[in-house]
PDB file of N, CA and C in Angstrom:
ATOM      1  N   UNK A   1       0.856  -1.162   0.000  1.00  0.00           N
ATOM      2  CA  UNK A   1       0.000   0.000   0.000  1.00  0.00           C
ATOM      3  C   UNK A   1       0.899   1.220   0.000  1.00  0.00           C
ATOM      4  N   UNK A   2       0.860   1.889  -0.744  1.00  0.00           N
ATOM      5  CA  UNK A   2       1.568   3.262  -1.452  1.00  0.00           C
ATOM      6  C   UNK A   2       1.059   4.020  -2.113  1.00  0.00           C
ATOM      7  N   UNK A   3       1.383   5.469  -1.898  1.00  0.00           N
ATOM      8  CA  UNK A   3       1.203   6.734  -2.502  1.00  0.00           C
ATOM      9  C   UNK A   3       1.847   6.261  -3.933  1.00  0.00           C
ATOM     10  N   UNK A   4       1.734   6.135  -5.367  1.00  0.00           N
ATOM     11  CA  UNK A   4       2.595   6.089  -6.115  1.00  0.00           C
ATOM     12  C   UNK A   4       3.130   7.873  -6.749  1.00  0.00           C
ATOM     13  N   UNK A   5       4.562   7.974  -7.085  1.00  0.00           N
ATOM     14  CA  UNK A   5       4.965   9.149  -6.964  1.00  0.00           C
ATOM     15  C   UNK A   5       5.660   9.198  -8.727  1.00  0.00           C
ATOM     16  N   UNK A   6       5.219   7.618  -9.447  1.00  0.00           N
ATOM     17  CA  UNK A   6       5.236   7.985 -11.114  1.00  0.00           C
ATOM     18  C   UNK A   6       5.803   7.014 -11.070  1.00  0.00           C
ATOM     19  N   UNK A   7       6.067   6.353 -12.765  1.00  0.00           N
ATOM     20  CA  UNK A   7       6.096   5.547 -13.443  1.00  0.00           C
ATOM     21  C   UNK A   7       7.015   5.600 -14.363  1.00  0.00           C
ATOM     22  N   UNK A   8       7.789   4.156 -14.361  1.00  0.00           N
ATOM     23  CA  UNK A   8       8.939   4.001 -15.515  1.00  0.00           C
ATOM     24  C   UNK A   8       8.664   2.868 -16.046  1.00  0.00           C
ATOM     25  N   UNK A   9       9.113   2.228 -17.564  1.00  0.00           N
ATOM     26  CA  UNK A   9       8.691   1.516 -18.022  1.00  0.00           C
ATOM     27  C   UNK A   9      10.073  -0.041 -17.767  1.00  0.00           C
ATOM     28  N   UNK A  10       9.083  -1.032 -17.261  1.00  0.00           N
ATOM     29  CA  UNK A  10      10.220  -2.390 -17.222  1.00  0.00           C
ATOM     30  C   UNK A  10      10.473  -2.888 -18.227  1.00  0.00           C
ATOM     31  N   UNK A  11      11.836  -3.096 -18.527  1.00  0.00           N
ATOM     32  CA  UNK A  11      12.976  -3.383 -19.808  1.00  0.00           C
ATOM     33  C   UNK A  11      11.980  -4.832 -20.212  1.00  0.00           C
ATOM     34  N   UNK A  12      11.985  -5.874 -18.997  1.00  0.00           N
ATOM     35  CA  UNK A  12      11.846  -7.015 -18.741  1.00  0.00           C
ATOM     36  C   UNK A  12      10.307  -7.229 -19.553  1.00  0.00           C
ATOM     37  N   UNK A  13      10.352  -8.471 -20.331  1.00  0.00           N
ATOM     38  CA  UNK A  13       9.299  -8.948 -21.120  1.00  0.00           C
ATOM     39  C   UNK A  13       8.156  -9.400 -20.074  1.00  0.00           C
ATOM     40  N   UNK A  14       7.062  -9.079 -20.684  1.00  0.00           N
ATOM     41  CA  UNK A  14       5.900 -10.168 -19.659  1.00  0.00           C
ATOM     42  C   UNK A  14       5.375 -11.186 -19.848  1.00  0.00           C
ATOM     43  N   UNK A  15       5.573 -11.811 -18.865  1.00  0.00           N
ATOM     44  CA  UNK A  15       6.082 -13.941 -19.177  1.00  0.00           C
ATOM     45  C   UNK A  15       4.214 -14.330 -19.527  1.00  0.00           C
ATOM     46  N   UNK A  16       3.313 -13.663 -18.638  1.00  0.00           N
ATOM     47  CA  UNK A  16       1.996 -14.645 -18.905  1.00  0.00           C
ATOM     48  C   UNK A  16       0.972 -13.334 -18.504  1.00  0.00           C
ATOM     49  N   UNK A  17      -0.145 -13.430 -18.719  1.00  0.00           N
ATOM     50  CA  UNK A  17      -1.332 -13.167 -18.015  1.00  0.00           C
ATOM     51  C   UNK A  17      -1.666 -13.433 -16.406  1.00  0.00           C
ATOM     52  N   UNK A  18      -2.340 -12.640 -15.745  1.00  0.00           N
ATOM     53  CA  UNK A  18      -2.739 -13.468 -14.713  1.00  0.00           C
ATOM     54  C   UNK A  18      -3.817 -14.268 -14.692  1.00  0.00           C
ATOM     55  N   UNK A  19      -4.125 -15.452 -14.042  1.00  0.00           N
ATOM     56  CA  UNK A  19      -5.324 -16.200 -14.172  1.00  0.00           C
ATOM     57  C   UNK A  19      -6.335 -15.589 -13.275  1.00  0.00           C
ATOM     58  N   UNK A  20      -6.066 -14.948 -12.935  1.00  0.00           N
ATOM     59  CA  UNK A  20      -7.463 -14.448 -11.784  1.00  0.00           C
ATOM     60  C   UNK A  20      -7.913 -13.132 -12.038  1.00  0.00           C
ATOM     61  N   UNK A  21      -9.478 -13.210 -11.838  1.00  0.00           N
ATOM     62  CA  UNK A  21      -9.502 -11.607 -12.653  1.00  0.00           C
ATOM     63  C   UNK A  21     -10.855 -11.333 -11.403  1.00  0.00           C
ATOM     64  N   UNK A  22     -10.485  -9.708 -11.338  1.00  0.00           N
ATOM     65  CA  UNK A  22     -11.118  -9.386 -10.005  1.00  0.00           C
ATOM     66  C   UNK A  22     -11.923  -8.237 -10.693  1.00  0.00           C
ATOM     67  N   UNK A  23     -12.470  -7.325 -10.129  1.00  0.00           N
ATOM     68  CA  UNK A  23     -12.808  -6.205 -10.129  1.00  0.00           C
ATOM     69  C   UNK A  23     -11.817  -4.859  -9.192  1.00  0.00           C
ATOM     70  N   UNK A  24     -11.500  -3.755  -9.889  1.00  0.00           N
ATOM     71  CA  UNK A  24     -10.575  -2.812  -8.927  1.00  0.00           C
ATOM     72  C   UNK A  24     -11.921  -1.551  -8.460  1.00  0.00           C
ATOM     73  N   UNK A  25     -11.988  -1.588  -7.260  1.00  0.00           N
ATOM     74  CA  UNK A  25     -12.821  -0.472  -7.054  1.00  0.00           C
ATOM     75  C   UNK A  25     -11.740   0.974  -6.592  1.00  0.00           C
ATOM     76  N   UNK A  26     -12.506   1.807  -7.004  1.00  0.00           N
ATOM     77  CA  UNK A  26     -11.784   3.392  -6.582  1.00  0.00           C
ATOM     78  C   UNK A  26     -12.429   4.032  -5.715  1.00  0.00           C
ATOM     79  N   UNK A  27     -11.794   4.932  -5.146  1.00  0.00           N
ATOM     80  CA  UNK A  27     -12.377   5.860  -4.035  1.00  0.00           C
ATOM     81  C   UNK A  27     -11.598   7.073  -4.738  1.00  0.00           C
ATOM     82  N   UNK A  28     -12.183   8.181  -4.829  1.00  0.00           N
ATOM     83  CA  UNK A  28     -11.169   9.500  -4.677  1.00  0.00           C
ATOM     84  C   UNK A  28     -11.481  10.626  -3.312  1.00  0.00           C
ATOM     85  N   UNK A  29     -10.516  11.382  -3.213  1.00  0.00           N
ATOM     86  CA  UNK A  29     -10.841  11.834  -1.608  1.00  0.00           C
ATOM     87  C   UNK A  29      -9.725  13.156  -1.967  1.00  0.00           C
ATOM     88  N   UNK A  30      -9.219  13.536  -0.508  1.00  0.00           N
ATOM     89  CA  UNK A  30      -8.595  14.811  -0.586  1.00  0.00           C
ATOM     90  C   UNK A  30      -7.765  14.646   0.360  1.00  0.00           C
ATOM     91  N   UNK A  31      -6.696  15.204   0.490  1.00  0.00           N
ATOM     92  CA  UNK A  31      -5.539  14.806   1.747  1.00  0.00           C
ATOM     93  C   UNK A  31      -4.388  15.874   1.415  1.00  0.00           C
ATOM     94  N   UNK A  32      -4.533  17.159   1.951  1.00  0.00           N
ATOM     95  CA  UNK A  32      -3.510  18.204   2.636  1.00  0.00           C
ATOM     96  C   UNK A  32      -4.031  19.060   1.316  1.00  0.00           C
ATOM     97  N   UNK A  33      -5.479  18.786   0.617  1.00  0.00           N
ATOM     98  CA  UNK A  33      -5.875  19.865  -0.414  1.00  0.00           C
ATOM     99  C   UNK A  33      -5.397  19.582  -1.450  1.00  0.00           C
ATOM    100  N   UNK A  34      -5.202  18.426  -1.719  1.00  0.00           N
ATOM    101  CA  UNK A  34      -4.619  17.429  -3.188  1.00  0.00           C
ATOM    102  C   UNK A  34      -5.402  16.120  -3.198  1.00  0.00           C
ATOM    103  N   UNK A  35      -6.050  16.414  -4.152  1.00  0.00           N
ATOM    104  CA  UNK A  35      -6.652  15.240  -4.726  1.00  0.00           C
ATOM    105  C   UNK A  35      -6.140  13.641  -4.789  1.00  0.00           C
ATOM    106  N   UNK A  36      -6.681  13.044  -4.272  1.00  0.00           N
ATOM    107  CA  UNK A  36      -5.903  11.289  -4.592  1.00  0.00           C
ATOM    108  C   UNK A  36      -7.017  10.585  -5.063  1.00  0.00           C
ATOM    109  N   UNK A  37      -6.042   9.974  -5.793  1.00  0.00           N
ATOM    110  CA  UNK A  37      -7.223   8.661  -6.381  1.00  0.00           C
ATOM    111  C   UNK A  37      -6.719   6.916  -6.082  1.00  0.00           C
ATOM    112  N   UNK A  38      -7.786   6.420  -5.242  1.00  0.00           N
ATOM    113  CA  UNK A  38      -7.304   5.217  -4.618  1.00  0.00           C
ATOM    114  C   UNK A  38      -7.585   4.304  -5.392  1.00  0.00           C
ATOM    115  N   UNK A  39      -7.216   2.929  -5.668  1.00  0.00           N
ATOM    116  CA  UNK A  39      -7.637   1.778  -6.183  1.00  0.00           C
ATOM    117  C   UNK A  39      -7.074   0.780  -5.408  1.00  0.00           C
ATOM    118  N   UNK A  40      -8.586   0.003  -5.181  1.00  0.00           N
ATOM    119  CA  UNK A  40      -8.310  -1.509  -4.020  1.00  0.00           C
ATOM    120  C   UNK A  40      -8.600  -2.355  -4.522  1.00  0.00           C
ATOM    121  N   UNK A  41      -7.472  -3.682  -4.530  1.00  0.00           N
ATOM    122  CA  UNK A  41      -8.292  -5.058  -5.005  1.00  0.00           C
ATOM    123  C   UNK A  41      -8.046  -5.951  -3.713  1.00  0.00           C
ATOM    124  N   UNK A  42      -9.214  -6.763  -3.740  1.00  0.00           N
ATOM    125  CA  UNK A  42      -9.757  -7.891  -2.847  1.00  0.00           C
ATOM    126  C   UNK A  42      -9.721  -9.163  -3.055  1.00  0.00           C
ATOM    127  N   UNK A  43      -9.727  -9.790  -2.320  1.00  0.00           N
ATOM    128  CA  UNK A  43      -9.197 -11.673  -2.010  1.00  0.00           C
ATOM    129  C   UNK A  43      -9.971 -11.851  -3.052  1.00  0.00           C
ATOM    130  N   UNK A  44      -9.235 -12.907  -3.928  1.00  0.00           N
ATOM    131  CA  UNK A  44     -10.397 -13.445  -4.959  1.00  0.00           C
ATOM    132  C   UNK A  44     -11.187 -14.582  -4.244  1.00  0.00           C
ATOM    133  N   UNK A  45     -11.694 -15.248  -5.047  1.00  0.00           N
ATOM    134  CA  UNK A  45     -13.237 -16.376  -4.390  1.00  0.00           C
ATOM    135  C   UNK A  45     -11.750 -17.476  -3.694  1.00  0.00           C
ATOM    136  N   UNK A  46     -10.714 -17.301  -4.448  1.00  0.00           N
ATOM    137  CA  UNK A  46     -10.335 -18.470  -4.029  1.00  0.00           C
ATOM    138  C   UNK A  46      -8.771 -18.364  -2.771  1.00  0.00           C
ATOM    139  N   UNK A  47      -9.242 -17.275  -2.370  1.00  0.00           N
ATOM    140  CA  UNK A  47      -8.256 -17.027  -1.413  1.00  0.00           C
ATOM    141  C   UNK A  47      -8.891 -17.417  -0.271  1.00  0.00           C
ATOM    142  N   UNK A  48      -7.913 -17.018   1.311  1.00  0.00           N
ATOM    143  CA  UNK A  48      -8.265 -17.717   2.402  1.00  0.00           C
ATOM    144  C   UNK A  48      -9.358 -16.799   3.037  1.00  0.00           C
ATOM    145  N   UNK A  49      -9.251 -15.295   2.909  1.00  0.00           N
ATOM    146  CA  UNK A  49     -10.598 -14.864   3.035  1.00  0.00           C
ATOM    147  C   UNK A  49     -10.985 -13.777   1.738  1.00  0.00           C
ATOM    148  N   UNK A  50     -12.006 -14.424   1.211  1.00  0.00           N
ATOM    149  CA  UNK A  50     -12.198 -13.656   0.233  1.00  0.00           C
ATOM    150  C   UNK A  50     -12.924 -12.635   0.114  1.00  0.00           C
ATOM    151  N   UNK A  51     -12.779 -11.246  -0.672  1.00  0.00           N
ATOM    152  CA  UNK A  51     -13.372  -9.801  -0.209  1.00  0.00           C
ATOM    153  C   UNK A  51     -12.403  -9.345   0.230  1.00  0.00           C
ATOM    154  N   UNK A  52     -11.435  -9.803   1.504  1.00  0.00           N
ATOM    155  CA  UNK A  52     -10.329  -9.192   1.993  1.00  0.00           C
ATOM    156  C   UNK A  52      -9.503  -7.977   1.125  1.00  0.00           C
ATOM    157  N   UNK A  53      -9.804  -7.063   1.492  1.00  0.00           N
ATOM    158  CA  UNK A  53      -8.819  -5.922   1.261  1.00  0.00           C
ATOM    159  C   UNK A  53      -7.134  -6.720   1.184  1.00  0.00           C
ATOM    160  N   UNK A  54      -6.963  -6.151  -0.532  1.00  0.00           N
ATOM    161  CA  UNK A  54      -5.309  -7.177  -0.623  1.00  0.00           C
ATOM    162  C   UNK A  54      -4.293  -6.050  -1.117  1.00  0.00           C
ATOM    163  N   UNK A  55      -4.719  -4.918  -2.211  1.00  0.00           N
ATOM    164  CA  UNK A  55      -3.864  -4.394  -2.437  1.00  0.00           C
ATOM    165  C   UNK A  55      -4.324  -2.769  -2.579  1.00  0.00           C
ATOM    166  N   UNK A  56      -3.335  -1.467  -2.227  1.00  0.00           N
ATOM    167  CA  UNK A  56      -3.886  -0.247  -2.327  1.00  0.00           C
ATOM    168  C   UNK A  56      -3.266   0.129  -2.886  1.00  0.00           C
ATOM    169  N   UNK A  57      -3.320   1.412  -4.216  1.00  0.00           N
ATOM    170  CA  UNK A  57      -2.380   2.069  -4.541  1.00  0.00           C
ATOM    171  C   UNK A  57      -2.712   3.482  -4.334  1.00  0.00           C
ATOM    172  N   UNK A  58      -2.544   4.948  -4.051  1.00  0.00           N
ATOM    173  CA  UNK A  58      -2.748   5.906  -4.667  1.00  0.00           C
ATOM    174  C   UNK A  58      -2.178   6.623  -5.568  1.00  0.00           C
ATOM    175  N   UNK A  59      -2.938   7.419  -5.999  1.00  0.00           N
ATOM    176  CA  UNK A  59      -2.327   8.094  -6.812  1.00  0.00           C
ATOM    177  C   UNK A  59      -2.604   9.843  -6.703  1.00  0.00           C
ATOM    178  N   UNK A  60      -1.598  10.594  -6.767  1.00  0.00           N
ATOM    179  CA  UNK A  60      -2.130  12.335  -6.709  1.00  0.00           C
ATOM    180  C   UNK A  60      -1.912  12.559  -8.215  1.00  0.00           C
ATOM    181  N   UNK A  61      -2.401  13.884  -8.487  1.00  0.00           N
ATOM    182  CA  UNK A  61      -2.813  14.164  -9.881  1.00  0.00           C
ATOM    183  C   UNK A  61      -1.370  14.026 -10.967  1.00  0.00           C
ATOM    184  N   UNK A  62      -0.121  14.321 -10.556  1.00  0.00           N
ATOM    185  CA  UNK A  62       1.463  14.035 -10.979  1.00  0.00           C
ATOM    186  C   UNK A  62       1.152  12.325 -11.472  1.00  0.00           C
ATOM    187  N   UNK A  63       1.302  11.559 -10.426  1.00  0.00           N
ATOM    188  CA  UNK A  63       1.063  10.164 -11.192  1.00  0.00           C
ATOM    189  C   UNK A  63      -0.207   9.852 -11.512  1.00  0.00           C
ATOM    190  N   UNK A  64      -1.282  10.440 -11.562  1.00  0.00           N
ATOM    191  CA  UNK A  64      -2.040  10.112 -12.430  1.00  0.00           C
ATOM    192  C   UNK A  64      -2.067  10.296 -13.964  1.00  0.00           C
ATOM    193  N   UNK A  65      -1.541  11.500 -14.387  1.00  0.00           N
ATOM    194  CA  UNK A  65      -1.324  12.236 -15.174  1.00  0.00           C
ATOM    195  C   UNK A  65      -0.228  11.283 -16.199  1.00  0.00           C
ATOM    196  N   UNK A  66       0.939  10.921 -15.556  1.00  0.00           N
ATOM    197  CA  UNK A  66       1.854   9.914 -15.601  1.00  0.00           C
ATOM    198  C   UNK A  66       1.080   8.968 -16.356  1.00  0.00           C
ATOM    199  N   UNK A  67       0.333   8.411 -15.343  1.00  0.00           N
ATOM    200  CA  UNK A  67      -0.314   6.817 -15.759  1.00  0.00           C
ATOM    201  C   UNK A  67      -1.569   7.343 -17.269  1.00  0.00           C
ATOM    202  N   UNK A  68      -1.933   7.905 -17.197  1.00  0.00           N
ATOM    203  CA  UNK A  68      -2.899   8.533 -18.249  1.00  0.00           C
ATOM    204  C   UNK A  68      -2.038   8.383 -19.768  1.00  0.00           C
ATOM    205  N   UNK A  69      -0.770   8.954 -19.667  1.00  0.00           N
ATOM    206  CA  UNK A  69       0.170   9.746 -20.904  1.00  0.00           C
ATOM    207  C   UNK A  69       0.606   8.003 -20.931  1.00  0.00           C
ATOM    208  N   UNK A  70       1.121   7.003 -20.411  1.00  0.00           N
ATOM    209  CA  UNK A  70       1.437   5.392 -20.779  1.00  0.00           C
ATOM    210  C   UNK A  70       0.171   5.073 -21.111  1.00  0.00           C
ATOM    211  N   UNK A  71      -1.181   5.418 -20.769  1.00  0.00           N
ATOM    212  CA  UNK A  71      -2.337   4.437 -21.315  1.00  0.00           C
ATOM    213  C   UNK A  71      -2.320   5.131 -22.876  1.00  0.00           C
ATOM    214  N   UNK A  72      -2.801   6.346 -22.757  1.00  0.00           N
ATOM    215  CA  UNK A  72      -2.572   6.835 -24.477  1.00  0.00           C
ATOM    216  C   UNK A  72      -1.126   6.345 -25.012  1.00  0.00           C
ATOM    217  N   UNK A  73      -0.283   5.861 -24.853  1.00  0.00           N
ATOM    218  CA  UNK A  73       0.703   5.589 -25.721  1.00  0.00           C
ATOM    219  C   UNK A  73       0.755   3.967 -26.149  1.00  0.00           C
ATOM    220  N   UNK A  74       0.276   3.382 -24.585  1.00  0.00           N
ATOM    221  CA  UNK A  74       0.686   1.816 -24.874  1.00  0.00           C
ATOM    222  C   UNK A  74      -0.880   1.257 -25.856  1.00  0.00           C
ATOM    223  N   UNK A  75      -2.178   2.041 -24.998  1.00  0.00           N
ATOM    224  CA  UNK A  75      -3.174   1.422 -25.853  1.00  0.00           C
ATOM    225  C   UNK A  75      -3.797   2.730 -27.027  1.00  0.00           C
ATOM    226  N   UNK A  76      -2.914   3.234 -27.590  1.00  0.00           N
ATOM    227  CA  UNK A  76      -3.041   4.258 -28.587  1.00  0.00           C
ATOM    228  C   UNK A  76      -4.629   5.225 -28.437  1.00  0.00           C
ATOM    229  N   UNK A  77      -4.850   5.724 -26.884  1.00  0.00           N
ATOM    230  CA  UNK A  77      -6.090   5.722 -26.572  1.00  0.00           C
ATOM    231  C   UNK A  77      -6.265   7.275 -27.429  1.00  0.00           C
TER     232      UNK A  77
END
């Protein structure tokens, strides 16, 4: 669970897909008068408790902005 503070791209090839596919829910909120945008994923069906809160990231408008400018480039949005 982390503030993310931006994005670089890994040299390293990607070996597979993941087999498990969840839903990511968001929250956005405000913290010292800067916008964040949260995303949480949860235990899948087949974990030990599932629903469980598993992973957080945020993001403030710098890495969002970041992550926006790689989606228009990687999926030519």
């Amino acid at each position: 669970m982390a503030l993310v503070v931006g994005f670089s791209k890994d040299d390293r090839d990607l070996k597979a897909a993941h087999p498990t596919t969840l839903v990511c829910k968001y929250l956005v909120g405000e913290r010292d008068g800067k916008k964040i945008l949260q995303l949480n994923t949860y235990g899948s069906t087949g974990r030990e408790i599932p629903g469980k809160l598993s992973q957080t990231l945020q993001l403030d408008e710098s890495a969002a902005r970041q992550l926006f400018q790689v989606l228009q480039r990687e999926f030519r949005f």
